[in-house]
PDB file of N, CA and C in Angstrom:
ATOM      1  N   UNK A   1     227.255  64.819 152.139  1.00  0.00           N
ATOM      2  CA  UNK A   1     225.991  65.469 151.842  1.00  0.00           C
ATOM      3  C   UNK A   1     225.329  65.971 153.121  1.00  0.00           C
ATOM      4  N   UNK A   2     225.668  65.345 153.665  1.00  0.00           N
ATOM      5  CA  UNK A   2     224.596  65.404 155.747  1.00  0.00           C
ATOM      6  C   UNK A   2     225.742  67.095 156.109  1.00  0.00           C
ATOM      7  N   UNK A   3     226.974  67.099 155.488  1.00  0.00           N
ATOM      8  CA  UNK A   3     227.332  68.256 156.070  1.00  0.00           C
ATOM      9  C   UNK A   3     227.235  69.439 155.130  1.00  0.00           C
ATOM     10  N   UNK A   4     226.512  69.192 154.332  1.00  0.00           N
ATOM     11  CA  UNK A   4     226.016  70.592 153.502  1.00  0.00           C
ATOM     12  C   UNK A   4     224.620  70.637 153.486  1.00  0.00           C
ATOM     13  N   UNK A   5     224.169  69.735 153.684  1.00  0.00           N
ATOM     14  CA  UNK A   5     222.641  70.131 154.514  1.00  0.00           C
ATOM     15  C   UNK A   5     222.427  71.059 155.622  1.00  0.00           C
ATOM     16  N   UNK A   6     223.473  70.325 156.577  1.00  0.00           N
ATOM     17  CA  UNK A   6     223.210  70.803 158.043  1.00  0.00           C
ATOM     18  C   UNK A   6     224.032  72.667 158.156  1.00  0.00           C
ATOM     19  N   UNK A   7     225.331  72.614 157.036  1.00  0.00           N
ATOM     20  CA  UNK A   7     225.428  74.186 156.774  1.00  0.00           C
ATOM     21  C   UNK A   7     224.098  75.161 155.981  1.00  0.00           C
ATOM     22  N   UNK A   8     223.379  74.128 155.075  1.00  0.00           N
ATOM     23  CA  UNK A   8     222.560  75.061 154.528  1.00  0.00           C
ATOM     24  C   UNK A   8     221.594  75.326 156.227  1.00  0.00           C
ATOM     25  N   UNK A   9     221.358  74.540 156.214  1.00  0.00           N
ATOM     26  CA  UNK A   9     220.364  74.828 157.476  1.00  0.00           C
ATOM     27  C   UNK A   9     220.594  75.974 158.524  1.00  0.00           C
ATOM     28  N   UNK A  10     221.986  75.602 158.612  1.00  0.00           N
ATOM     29  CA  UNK A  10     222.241  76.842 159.321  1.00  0.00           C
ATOM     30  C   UNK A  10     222.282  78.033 158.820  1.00  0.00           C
ATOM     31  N   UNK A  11     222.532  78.183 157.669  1.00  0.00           N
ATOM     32  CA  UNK A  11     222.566  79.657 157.075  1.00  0.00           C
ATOM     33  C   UNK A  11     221.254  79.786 157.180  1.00  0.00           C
ATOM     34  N   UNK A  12     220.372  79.082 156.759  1.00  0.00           N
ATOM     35  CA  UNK A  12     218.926  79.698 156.716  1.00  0.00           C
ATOM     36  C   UNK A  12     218.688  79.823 158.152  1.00  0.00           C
ATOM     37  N   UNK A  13     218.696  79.348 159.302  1.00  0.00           N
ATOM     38  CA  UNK A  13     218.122  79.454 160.677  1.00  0.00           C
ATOM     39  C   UNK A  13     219.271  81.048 161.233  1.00  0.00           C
ATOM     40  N   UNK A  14     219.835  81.293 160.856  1.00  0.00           N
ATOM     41  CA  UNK A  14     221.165  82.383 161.691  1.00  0.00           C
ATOM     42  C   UNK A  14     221.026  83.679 160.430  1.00  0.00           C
ATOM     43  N   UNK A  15     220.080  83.918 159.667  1.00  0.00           N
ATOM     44  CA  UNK A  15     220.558  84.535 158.523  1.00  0.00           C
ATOM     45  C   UNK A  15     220.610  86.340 159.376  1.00  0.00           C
ATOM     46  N   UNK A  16     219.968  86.333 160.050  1.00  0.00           N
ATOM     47  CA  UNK A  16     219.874  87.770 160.839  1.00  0.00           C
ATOM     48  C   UNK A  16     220.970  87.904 161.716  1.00  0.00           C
ATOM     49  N   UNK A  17     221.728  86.703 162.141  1.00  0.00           N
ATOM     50  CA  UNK A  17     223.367  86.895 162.601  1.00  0.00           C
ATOM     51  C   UNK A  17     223.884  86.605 161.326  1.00  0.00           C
ATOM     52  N   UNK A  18     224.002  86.253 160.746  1.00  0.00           N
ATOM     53  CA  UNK A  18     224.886  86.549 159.432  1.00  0.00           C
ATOM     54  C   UNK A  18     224.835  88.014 159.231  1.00  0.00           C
ATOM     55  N   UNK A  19     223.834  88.481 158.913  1.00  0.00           N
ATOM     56  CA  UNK A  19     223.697  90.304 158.785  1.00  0.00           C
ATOM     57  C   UNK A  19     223.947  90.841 159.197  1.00  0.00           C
ATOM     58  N   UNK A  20     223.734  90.623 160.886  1.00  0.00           N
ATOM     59  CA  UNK A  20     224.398  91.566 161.442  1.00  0.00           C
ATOM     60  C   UNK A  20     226.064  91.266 161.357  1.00  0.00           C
ATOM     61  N   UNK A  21     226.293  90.653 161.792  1.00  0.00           N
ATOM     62  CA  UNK A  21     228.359  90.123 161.671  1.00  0.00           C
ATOM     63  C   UNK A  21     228.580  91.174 160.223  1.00  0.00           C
ATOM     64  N   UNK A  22     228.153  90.969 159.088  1.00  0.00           N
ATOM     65  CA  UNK A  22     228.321  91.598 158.047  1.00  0.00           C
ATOM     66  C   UNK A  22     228.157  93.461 158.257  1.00  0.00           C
ATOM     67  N   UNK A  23     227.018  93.483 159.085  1.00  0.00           N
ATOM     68  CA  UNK A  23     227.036  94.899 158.678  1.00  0.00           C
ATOM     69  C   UNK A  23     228.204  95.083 160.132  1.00  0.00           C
ATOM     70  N   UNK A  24     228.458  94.952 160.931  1.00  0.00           N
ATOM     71  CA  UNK A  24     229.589  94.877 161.551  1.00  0.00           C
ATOM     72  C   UNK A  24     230.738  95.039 161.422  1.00  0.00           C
ATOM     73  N   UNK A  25     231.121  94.178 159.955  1.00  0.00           N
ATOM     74  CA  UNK A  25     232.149  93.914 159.564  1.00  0.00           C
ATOM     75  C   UNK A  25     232.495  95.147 158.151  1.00  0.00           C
ATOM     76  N   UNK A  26     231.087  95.499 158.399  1.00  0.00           N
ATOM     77  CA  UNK A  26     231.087  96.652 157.130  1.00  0.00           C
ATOM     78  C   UNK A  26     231.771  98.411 157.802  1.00  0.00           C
ATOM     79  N   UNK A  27     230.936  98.024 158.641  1.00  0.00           N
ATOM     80  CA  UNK A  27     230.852  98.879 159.803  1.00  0.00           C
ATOM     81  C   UNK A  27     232.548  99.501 160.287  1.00  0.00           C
ATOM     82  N   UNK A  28     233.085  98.368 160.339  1.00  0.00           N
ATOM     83  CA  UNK A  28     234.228  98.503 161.229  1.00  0.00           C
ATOM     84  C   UNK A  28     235.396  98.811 159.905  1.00  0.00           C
ATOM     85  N   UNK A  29     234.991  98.223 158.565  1.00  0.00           N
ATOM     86  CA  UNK A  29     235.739  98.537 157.455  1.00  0.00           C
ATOM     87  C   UNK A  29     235.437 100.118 157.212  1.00  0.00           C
ATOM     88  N   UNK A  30     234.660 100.473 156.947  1.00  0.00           N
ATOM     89  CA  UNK A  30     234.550 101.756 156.912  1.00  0.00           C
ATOM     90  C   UNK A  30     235.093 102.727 158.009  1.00  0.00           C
ATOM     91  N   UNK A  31     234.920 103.008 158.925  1.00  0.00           N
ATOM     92  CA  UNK A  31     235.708 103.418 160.120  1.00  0.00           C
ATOM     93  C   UNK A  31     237.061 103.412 159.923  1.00  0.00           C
ATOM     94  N   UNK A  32     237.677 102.459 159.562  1.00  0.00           N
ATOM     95  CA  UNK A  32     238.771 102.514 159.745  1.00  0.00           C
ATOM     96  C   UNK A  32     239.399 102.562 157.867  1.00  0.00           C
ATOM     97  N   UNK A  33     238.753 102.867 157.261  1.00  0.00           N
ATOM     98  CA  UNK A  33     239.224 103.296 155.909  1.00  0.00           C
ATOM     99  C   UNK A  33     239.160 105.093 156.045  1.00  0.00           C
ATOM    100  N   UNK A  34     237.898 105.620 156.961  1.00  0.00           N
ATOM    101  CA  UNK A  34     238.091 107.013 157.354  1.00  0.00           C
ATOM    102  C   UNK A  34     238.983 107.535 158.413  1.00  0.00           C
ATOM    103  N   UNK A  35     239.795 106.721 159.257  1.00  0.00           N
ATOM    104  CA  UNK A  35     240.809 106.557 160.263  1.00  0.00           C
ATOM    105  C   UNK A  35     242.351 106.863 158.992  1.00  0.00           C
ATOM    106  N   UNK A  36     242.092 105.898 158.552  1.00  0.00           N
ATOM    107  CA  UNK A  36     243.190 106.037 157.094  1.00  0.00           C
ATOM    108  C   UNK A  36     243.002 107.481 156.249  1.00  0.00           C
ATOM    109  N   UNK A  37     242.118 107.573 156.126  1.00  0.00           N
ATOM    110  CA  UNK A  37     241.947 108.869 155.393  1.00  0.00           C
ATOM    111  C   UNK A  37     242.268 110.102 156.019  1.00  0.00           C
ATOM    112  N   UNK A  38     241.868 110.004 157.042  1.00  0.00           N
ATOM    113  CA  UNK A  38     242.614 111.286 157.975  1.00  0.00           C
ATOM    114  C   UNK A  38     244.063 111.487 158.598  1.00  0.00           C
ATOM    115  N   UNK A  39     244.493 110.121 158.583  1.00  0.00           N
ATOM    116  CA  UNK A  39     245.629 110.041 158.913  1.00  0.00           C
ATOM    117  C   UNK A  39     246.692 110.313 157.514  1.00  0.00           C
ATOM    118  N   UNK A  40     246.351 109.983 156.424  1.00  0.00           N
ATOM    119  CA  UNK A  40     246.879 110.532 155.064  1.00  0.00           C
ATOM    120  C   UNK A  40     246.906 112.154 155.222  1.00  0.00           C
ATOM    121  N   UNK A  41     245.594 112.801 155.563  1.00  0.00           N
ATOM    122  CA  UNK A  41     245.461 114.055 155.528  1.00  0.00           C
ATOM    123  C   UNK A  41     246.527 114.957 156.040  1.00  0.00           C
ATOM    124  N   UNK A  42     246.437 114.533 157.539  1.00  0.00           N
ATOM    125  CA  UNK A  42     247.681 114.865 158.310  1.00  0.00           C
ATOM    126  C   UNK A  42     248.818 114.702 158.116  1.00  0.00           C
ATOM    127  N   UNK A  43     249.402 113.727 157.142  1.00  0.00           N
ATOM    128  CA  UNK A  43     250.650 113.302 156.918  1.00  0.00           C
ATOM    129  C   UNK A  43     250.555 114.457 155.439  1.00  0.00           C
ATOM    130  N   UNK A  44     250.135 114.537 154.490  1.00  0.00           N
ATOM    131  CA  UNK A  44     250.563 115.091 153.505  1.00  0.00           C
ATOM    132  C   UNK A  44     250.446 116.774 154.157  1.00  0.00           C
ATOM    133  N   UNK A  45     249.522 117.265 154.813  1.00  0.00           N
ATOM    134  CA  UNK A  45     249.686 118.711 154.961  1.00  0.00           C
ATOM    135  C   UNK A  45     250.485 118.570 156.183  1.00  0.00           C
ATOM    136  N   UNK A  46     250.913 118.046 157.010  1.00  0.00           N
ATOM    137  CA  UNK A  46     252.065 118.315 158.406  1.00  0.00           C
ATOM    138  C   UNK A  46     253.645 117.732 158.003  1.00  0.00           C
ATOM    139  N   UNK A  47     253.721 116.894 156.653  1.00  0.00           N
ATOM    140  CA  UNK A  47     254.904 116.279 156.546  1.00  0.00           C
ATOM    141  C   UNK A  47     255.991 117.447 155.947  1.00  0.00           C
ATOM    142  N   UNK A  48     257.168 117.631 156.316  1.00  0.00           N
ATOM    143  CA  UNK A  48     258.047 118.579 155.376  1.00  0.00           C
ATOM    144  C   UNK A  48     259.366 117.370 155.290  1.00  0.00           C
ATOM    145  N   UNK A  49     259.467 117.515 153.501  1.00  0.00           N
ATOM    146  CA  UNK A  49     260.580 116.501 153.495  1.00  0.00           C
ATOM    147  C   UNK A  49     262.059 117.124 153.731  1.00  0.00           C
ATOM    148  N   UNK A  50     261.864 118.050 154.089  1.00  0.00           N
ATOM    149  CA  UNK A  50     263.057 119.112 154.912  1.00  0.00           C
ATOM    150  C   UNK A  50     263.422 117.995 155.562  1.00  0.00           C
ATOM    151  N   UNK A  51     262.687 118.706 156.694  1.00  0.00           N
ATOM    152  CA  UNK A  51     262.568 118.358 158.302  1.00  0.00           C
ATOM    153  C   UNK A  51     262.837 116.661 158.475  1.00  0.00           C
ATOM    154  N   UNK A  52     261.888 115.579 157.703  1.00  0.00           N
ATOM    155  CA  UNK A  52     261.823 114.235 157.751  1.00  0.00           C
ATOM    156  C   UNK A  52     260.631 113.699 159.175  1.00  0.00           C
ATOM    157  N   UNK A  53     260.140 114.725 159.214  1.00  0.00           N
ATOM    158  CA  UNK A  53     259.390 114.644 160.660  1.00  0.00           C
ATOM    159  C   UNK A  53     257.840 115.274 160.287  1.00  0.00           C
ATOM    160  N   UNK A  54     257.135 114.391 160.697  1.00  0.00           N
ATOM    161  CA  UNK A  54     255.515 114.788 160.563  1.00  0.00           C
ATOM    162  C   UNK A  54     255.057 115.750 161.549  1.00  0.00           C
ATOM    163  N   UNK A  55     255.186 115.540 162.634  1.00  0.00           N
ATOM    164  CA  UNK A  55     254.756 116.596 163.625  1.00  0.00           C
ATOM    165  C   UNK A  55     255.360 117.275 164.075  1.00  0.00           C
ATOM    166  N   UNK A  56     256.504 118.030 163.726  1.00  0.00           N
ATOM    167  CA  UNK A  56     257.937 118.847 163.888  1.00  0.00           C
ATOM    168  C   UNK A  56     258.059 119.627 162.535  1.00  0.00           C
ATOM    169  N   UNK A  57     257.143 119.583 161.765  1.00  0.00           N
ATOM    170  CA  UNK A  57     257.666 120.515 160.180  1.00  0.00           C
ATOM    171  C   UNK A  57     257.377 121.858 160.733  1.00  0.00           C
ATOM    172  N   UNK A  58     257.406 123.003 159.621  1.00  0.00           N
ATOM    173  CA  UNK A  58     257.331 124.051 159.845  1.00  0.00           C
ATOM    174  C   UNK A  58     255.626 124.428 160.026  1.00  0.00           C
ATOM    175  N   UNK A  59     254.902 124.141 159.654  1.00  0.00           N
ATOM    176  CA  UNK A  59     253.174 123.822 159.841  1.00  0.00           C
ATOM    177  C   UNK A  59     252.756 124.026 161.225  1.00  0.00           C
ATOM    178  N   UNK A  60     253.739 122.846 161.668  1.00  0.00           N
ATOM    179  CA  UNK A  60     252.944 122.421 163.087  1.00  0.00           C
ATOM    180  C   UNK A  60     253.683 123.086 164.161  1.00  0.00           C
ATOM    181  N   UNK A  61     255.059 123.845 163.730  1.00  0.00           N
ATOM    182  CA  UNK A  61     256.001 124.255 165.133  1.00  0.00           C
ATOM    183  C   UNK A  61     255.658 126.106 165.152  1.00  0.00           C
ATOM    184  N   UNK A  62     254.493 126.513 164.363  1.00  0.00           N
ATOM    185  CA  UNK A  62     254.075 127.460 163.957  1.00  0.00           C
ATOM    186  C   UNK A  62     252.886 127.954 164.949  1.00  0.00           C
ATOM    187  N   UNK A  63     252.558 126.893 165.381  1.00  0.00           N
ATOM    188  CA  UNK A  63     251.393 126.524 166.585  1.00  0.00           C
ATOM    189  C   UNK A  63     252.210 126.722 168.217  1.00  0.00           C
ATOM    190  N   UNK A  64     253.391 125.798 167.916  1.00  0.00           N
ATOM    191  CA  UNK A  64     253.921 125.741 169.226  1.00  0.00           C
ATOM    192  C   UNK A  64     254.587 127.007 169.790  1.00  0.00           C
ATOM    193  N   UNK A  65     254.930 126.892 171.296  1.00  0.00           N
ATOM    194  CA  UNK A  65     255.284 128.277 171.909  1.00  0.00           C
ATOM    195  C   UNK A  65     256.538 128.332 171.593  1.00  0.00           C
ATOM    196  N   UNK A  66     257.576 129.628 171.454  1.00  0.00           N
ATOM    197  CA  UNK A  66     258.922 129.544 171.119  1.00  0.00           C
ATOM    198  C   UNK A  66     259.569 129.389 172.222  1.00  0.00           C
TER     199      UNK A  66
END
C-alpha cells in the first residue's frame, strides 16, 4: 500500500513532467509517422518494378546528366 501511495504522490507532484514527456512523445510520433509518409511517397512515384531500384528508375535518371 506505502508503494501506491508514494506512486500516486508522485504522479500528482510531476504531473507537468508527465505532460510534457507525453507531448514529447507525441511529438516525436508524429514526425516520424510524416518521415514515413514521405518516404512511401518517394518509393511509390520513384520505384519502377522494371528496374528493381528506387532511385535509378526511369523518373529519376530523367533528371540526371547523360
Amino acid at each position: 500500500m506505502l508503494i501506491g501511495a508514494r506512486h500516486i504522490d508522485f504522479l500528482r507532484n510531476n504531473k507537468i513532467r508527465l505532460l510534457e514527456a507525453s507531448n514529447i512523445t507525441a511529438a516525436f510520433i508524429g514526425i516520424l509517422l510524416v518521415v514515413i509518409l514521405i518516404a512511401e511517397l518517394i518509393w511509390h512515384y520513384y520505384y519502377d518494378p522494371a528496374d528493381g531500384h528506387v532511385f535509378f528508375s526511369y523518373r529519376f535518371r530523367a533528371y540526371l546528366p547523360a
